[in-house]
C-alpha atoms as a PDB file:
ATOM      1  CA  UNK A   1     -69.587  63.438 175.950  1.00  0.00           C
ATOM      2  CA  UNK A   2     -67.974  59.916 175.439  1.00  0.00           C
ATOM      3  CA  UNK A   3     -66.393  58.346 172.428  1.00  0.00           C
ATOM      4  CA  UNK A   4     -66.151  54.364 172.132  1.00  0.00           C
ATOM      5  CA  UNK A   5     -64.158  53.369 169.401  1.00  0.00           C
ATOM      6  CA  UNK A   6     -64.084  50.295 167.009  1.00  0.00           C
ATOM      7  CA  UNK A   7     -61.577  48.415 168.840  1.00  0.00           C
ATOM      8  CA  UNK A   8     -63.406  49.292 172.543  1.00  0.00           C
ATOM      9  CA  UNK A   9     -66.687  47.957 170.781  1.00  0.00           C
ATOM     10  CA  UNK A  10     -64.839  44.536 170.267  1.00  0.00           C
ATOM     11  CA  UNK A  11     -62.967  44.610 173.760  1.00  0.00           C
ATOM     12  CA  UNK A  12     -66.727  44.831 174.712  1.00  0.00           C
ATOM     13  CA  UNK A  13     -67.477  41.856 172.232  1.00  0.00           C
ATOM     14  CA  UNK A  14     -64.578  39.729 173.630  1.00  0.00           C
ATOM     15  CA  UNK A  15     -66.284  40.373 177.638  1.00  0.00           C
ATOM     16  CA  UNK A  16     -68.845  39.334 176.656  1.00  0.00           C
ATOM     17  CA  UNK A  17     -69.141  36.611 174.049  1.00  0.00           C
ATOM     18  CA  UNK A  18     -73.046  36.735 173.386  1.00  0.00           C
ATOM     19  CA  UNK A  19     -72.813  40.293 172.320  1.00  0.00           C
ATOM     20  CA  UNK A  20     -72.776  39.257 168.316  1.00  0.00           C
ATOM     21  CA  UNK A  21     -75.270  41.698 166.172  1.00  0.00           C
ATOM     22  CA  UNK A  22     -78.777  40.674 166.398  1.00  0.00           C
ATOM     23  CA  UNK A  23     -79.758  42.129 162.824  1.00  0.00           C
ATOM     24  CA  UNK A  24     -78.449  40.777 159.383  1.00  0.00           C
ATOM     25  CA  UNK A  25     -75.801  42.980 158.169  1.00  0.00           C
ATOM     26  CA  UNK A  26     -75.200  42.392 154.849  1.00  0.00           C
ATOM     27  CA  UNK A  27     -71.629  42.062 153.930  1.00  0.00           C
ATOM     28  CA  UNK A  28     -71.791  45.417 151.856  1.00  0.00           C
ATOM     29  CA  UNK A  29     -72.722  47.835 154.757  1.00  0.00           C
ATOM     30  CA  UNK A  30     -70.041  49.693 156.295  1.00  0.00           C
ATOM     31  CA  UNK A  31     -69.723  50.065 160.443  1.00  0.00           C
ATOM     32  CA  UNK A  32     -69.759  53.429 161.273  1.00  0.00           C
ATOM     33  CA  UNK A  33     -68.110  54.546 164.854  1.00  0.00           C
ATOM     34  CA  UNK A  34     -70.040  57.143 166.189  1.00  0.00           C
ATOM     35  CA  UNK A  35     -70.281  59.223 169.488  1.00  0.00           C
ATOM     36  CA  UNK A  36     -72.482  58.840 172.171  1.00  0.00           C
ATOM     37  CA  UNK A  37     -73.226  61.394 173.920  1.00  0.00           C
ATOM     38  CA  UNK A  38     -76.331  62.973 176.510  1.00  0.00           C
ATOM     39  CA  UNK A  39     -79.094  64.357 174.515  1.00  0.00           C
ATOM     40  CA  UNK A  40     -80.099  67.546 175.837  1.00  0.00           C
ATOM     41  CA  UNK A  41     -82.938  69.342 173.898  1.00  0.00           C
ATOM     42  CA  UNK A  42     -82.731  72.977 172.642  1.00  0.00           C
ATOM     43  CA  UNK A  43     -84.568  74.180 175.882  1.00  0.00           C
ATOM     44  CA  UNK A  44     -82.914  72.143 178.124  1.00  0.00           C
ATOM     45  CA  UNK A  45     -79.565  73.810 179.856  1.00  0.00           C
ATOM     46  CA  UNK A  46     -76.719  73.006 176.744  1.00  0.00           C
ATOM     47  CA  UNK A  47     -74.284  71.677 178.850  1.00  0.00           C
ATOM     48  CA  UNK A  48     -74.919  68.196 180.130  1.00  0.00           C
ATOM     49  CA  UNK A  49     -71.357  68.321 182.416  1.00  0.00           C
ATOM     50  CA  UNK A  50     -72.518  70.686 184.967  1.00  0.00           C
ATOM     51  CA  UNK A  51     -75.793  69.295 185.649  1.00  0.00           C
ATOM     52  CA  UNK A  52     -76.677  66.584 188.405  1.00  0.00           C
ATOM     53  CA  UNK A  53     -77.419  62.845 187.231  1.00  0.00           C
ATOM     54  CA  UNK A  54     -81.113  63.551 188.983  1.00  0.00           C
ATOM     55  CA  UNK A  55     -81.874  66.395 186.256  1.00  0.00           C
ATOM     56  CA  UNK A  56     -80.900  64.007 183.331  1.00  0.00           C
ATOM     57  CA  UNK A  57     -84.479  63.125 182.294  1.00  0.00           C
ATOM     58  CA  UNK A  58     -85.119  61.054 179.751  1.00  0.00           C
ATOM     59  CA  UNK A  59     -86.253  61.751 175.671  1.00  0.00           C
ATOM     60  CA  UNK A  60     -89.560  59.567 176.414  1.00  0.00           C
ATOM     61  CA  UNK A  61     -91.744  58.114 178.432  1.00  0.00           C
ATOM     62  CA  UNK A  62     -93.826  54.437 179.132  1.00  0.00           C
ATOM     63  CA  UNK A  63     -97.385  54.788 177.636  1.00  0.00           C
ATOM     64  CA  UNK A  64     -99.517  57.269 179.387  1.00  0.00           C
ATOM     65  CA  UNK A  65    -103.127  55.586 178.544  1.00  0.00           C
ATOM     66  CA  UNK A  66    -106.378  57.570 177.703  1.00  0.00           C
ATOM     67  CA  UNK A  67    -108.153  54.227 177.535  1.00  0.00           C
ATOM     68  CA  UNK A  68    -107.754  50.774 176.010  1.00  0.00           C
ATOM     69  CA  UNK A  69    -106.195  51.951 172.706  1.00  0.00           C
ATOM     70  CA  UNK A  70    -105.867  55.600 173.150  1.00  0.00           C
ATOM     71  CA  UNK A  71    -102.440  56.939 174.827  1.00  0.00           C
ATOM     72  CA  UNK A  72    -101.862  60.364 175.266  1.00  0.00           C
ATOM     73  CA  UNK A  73     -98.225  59.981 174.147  1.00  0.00           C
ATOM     74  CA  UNK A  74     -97.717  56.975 171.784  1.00  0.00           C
ATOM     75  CA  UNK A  75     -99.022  55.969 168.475  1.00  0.00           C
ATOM     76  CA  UNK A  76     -98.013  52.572 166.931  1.00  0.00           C
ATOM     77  CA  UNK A  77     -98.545  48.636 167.762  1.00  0.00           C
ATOM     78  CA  UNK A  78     -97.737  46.414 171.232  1.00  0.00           C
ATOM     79  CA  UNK A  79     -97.178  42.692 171.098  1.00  0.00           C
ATOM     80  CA  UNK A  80     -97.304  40.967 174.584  1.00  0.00           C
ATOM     81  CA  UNK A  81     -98.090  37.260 175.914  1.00  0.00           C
ATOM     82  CA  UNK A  82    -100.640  39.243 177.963  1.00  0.00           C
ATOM     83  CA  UNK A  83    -101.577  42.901 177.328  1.00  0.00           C
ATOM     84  CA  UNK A  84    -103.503  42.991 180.748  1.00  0.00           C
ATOM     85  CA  UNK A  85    -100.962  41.923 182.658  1.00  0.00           C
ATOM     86  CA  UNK A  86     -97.005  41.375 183.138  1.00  0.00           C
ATOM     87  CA  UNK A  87     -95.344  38.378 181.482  1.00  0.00           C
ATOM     88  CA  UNK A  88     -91.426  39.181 182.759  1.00  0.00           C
ATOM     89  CA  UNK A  89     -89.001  38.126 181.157  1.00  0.00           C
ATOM     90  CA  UNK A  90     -91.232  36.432 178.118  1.00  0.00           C
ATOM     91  CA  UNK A  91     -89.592  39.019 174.946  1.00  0.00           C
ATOM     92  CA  UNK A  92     -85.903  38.399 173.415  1.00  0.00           C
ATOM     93  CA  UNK A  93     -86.194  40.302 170.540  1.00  0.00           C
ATOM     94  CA  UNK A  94     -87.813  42.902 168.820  1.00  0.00           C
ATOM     95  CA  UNK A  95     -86.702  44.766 164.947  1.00  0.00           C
ATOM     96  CA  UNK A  96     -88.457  47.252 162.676  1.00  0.00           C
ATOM     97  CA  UNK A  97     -87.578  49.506 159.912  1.00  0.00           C
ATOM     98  CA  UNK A  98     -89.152  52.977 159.157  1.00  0.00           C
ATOM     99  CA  UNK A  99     -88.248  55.246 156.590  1.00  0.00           C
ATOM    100  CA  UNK A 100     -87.558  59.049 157.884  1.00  0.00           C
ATOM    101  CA  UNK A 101     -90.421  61.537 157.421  1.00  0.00           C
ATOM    102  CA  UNK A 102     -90.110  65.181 156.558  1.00  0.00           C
ATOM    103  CA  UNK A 103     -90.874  67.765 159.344  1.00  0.00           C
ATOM    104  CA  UNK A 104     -92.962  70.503 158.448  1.00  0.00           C
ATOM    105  CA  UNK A 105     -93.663  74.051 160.955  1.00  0.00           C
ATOM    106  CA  UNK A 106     -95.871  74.413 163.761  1.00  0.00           C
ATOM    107  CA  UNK A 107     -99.393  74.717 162.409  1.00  0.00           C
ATOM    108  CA  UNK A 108     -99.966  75.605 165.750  1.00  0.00           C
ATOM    109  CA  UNK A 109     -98.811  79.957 165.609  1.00  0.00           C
ATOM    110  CA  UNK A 110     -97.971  80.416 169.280  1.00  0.00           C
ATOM    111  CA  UNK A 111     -95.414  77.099 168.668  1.00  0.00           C
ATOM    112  CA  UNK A 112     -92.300  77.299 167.900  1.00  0.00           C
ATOM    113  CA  UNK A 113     -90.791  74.194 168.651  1.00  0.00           C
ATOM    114  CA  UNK A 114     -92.064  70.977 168.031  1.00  0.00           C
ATOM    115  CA  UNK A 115     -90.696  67.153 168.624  1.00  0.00           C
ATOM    116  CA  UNK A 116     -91.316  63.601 167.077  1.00  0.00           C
ATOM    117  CA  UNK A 117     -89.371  60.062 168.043  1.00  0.00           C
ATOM    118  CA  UNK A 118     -89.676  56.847 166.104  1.00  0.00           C
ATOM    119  CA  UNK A 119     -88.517  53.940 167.685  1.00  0.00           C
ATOM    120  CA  UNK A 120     -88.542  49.897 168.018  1.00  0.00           C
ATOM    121  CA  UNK A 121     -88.555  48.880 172.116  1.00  0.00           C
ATOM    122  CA  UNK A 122     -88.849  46.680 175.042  1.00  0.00           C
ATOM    123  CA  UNK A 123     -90.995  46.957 177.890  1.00  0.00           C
ATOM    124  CA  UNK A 124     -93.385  50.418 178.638  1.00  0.00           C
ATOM    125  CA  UNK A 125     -96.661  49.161 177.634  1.00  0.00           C
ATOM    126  CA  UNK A 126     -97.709  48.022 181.067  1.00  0.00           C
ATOM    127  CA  UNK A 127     -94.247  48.530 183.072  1.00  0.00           C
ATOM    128  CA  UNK A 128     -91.896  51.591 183.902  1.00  0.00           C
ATOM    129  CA  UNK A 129     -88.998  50.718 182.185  1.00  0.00           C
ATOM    130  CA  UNK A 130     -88.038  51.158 178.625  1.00  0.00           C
ATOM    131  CA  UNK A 131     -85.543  49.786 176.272  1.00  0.00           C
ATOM    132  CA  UNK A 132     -85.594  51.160 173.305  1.00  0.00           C
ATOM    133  CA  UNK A 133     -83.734  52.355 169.634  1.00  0.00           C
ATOM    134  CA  UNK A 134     -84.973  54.964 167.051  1.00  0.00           C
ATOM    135  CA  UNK A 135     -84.700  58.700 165.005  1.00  0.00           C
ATOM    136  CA  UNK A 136     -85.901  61.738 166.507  1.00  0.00           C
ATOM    137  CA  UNK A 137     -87.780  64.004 164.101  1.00  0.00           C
ATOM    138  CA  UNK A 138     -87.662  68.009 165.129  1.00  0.00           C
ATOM    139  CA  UNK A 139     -89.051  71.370 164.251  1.00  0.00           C
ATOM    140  CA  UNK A 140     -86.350  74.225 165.775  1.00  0.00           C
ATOM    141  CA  UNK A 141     -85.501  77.896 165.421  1.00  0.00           C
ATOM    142  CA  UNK A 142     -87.477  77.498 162.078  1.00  0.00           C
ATOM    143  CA  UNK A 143     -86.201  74.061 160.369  1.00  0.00           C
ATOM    144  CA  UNK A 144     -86.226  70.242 160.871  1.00  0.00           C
ATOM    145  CA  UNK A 145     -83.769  68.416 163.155  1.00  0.00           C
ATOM    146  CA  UNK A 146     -83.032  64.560 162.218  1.00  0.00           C
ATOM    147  CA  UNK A 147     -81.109  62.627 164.649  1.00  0.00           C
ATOM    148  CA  UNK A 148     -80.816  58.832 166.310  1.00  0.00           C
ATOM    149  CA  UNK A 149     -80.569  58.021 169.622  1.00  0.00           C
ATOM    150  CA  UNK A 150     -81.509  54.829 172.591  1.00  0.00           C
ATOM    151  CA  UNK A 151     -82.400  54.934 175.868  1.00  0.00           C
ATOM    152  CA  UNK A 152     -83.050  52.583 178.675  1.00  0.00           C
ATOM    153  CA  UNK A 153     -85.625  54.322 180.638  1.00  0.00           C
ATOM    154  CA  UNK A 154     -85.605  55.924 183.380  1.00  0.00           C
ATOM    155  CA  UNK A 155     -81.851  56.646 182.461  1.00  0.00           C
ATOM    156  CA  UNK A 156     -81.532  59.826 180.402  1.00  0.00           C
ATOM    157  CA  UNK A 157     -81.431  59.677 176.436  1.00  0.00           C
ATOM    158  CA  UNK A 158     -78.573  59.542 174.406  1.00  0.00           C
ATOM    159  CA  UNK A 159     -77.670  60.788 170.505  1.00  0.00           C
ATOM    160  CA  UNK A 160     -75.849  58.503 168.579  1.00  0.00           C
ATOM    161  CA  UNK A 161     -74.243  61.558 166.839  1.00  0.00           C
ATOM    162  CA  UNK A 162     -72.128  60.400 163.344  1.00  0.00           C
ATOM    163  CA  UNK A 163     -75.027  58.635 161.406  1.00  0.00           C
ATOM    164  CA  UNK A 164     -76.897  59.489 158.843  1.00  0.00           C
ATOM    165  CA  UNK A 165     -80.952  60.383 159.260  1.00  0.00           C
ATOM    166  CA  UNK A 166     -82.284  62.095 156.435  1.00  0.00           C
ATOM    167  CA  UNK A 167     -85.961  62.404 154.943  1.00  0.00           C
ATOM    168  CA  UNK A 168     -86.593  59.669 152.773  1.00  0.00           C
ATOM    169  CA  UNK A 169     -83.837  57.093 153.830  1.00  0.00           C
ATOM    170  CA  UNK A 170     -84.471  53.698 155.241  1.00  0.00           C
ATOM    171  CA  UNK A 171     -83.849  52.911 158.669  1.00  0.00           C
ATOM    172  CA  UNK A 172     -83.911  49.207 160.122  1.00  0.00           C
ATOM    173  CA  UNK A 173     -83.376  48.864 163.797  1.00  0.00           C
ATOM    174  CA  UNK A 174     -82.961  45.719 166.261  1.00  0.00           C
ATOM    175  CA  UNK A 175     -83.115  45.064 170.027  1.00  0.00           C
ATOM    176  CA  UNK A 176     -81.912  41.111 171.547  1.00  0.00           C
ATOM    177  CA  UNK A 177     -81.527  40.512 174.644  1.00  0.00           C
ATOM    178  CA  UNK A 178     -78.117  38.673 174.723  1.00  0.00           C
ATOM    179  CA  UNK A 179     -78.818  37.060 178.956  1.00  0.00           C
ATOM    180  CA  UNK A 180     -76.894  38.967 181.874  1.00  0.00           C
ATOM    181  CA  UNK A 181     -79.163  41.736 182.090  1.00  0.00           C
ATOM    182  CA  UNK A 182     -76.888  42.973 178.694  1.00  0.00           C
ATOM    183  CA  UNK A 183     -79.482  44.230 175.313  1.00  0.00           C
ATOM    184  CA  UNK A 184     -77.722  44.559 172.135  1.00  0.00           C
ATOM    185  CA  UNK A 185     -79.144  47.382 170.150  1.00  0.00           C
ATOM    186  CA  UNK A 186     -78.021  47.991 166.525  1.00  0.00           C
ATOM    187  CA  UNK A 187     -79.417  50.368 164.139  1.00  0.00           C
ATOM    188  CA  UNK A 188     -78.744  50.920 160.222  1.00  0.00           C
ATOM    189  CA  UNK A 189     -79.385  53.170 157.350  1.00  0.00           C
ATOM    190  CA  UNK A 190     -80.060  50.542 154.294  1.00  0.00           C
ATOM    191  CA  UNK A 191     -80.524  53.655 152.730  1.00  0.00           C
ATOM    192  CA  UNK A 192     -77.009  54.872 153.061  1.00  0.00           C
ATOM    193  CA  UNK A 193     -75.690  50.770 153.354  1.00  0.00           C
ATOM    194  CA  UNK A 194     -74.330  52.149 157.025  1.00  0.00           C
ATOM    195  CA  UNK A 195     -74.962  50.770 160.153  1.00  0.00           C
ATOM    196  CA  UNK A 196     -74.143  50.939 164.178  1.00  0.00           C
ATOM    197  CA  UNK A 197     -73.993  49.204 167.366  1.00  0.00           C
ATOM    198  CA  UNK A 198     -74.301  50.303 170.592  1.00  0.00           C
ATOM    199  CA  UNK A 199     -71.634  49.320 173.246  1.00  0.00           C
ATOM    200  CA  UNK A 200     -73.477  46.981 175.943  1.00  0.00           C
ATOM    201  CA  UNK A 201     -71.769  49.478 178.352  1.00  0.00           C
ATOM    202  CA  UNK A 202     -74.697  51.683 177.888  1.00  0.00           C
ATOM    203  CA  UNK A 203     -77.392  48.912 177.461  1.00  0.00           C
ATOM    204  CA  UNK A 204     -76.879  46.932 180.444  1.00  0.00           C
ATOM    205  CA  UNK A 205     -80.265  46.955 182.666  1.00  0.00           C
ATOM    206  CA  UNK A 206     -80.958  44.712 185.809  1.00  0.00           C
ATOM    207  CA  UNK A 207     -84.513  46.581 186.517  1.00  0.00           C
ATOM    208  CA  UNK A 208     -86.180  45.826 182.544  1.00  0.00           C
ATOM    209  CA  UNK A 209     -89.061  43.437 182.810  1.00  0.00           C
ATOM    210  CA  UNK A 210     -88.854  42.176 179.377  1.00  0.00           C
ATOM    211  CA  UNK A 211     -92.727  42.067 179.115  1.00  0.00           C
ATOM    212  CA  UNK A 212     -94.101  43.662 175.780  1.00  0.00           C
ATOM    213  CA  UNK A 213     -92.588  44.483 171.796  1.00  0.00           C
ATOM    214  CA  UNK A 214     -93.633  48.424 170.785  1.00  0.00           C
ATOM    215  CA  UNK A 215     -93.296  49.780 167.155  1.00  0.00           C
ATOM    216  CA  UNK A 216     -93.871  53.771 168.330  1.00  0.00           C
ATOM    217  CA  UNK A 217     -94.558  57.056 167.191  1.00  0.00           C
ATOM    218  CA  UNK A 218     -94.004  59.160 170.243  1.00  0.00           C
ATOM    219  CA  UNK A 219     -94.450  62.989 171.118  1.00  0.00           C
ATOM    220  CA  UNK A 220     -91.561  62.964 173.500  1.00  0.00           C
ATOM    221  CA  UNK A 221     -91.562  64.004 177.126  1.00  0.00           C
ATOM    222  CA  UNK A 222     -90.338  66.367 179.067  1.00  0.00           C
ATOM    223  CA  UNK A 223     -91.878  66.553 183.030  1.00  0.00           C
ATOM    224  CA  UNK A 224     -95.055  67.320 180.373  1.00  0.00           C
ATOM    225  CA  UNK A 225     -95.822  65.849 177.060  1.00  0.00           C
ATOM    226  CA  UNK A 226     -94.259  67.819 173.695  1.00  0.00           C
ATOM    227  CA  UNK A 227     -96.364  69.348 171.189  1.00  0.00           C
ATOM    228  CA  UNK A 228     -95.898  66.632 168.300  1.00  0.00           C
ATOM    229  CA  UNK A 229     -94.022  67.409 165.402  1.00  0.00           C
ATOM    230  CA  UNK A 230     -96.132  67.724 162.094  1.00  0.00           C
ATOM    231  CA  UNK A 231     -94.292  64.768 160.424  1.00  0.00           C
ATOM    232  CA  UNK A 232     -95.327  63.586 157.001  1.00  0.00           C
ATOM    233  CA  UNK A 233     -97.050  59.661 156.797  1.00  0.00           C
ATOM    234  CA  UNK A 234     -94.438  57.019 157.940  1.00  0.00           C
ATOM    235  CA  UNK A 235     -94.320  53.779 156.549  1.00  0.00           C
ATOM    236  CA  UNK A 236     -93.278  50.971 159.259  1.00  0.00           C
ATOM    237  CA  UNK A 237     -92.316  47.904 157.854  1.00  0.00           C
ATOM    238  CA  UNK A 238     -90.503  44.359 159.042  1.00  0.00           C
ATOM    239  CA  UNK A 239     -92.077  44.409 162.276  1.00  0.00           C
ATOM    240  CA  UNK A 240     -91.118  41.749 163.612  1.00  0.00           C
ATOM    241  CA  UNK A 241     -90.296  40.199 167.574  1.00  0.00           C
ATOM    242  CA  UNK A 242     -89.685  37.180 169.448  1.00  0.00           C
ATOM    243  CA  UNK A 243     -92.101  36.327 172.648  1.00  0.00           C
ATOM    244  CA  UNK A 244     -92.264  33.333 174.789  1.00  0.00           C
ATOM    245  CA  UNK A 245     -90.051  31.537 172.294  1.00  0.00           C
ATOM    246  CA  UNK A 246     -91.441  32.018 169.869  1.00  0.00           C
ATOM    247  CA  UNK A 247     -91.225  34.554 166.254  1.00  0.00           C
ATOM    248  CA  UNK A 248     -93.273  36.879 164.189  1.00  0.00           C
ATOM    249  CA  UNK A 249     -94.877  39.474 163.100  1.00  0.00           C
ATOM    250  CA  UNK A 250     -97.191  42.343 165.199  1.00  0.00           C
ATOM    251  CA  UNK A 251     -99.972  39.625 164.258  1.00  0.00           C
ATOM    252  CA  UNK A 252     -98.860  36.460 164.997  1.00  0.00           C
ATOM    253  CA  UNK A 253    -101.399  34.317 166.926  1.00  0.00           C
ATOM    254  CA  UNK A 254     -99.005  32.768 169.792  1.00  0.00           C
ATOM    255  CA  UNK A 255     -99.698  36.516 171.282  1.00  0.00           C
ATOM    256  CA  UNK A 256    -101.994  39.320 172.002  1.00  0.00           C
ATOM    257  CA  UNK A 257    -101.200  42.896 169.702  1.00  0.00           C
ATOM    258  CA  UNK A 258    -102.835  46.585 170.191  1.00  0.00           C
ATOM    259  CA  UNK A 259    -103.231  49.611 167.960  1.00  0.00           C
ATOM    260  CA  UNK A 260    -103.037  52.436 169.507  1.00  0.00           C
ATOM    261  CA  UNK A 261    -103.747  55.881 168.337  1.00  0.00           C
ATOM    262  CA  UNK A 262    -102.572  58.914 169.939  1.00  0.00           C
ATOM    263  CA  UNK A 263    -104.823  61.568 171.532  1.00  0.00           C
ATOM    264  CA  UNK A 264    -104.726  64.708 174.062  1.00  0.00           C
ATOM    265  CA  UNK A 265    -106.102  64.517 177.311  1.00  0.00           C
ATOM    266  CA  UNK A 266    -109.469  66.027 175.689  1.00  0.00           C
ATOM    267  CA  UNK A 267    -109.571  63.279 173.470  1.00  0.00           C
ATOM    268  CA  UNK A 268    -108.373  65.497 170.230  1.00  0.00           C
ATOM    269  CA  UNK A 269    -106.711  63.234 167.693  1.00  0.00           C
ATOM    270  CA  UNK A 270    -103.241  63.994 167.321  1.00  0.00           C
ATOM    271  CA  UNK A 271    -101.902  60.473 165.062  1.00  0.00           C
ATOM    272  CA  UNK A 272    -103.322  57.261 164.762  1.00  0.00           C
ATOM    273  CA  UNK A 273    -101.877  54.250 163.042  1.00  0.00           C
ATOM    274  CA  UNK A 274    -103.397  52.409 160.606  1.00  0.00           C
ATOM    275  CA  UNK A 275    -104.608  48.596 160.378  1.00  0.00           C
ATOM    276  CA  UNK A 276    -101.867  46.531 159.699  1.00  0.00           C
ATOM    277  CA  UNK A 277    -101.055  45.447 156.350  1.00  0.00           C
ATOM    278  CA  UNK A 278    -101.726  41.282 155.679  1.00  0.00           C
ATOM    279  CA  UNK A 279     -98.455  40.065 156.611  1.00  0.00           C
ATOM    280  CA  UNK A 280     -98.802  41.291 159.685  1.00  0.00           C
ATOM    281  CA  UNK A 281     -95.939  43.524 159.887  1.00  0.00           C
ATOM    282  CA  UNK A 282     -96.305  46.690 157.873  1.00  0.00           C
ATOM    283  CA  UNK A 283     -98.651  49.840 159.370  1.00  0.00           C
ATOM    284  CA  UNK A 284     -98.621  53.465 158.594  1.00  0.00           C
ATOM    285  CA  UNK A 285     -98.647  56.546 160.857  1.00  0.00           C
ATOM    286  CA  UNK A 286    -100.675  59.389 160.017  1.00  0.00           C
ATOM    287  CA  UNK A 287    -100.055  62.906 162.016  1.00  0.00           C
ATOM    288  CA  UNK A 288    -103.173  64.894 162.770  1.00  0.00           C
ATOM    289  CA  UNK A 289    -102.457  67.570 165.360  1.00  0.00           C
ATOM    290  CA  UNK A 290     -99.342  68.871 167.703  1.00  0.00           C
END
């Protein structure tokens, strides 16, 4: 586990002079310093020091499509120049907020555990990297399990351990890329008037593609795809992104958007999201199956 302080964030601001927050703050939210540290998931080996860096695997996974629409492990919108094909380097920004569902048991009786992530992200729609911000929502040894985290796939996951997720709070979340390969992710609870940043040592990538905007719903992966958590309707709101210069919502006409609902590899429903709302940047989530 590592610890960055409040003072290392700003020796990190003062490298590198872009790195300013990329979401409004408002001037009565309070900066929390939090740990980050590996995520490693209640079957996963608990101690993250004595494993290799090649058995870090990530929390998630790019879309794995059914067909146009249907993925077998996202549910949620994608905003690209081009949803066929790769636009590098066309996305700069990308923000969302979500308010934290409740997590309900297995309906499922042979499950026991079950897993749900909610994020905002770069790239994965039609690429194999990731960047990407968001709560994880978790059914274990018989209760929920709350927590935030980022990634930058194919690198493992991390927990931002020290802030606040709990059922019914707002959470707002933002991803810029700031030039020299260096993303600035910050997420808040407007909820709790807290919020975060993540040091750009951690979000540094010279592989992402910077090709498509997701608002997700995810059943998370691990070498397989996780039975999803039975999470209750989620609200996604300020959906917002900026692609090819220019800004928006999911909607907005200078690019192409999809709605995809989430099934199993037999087709069997398992969320879908619904049509979005007329300003283009509110949608709900609706769970169906694990």
């Amino acid at each position: 586990m590592k610890h960055f302080s409040l003072s290392y964030l700003f020796l990190l601001t003062a490298l590198y002079p872009s790195a300013i927050y990329s979401m409004d703050i408002p001037d009565d939210f309070r900066e929390l310093e939090c740990d980050i540290r590996l995520r490693v998931r209640p079957f996963e080996q608990e101690d993250p020091t004595t494993r290799s860096a090649g058995e870090l695997v990530p929390y998630t996974h790019p879309l794995i499509p059914l067909k146009k629409g249907v993925s077998n492990n996202w549910c949620g919108y994608v905003a690209a120049k081009n949803l066929a094909s790769i636009v590098p380097n066309s996305v700069t920004a990308v923000s969302g907020s979500w308010v934290v569902p409740t997590v309900s048991a297995p309906s499922t009786h042979n499950l026991s555990d079950t897993y749900s992530s909610l994020w905002i992200g770069i790239d994965g729609y039609n690429n194999a990297t990731v960047e990407q911000i968001g709560t994880a929502h978790e059914w274990h040894n018989g209760k929920a399990v709350h927590y935030a985290w980022f990634e930058m796939y194919p690198n493992a996951a991390f927990e931002i351990t020290g802030f606040p997720v709990i059922p019914g709070d707002a959470i707002s979340a933002s991803i810029e890329y700031k030039g020299n390969n260096i993303f600035l992710m910050t997420i808040s609870n407007t909820t709790r008037k807290v919020y975060t940043t993540i040091p750009t040592a951690y979000t540094t990538s010279t592989s992402a593609v910077r090709a498509c905007a997701e608002w997700i719903a995810e059943a998370p992966y691990m070498k397989t795809i996780l039975p999803l958590a039975h999470f209750s309707p989620i609200a996604f709101s300020k959906c917002t992104a900026t692609i090819g210069g220019a800004s928006g919502g999911i909607n907005n006409p200078n690019w192409k958007s999809d709605n995809i609902a989430m099934k199993s590899a037999i087709m069997v429903p398992k969320a879908i999201a619904s049509p979005l709302q007329a300003n283009g940047q509110s949608f709900n989530v609706m769970w169906l199956h694990e």
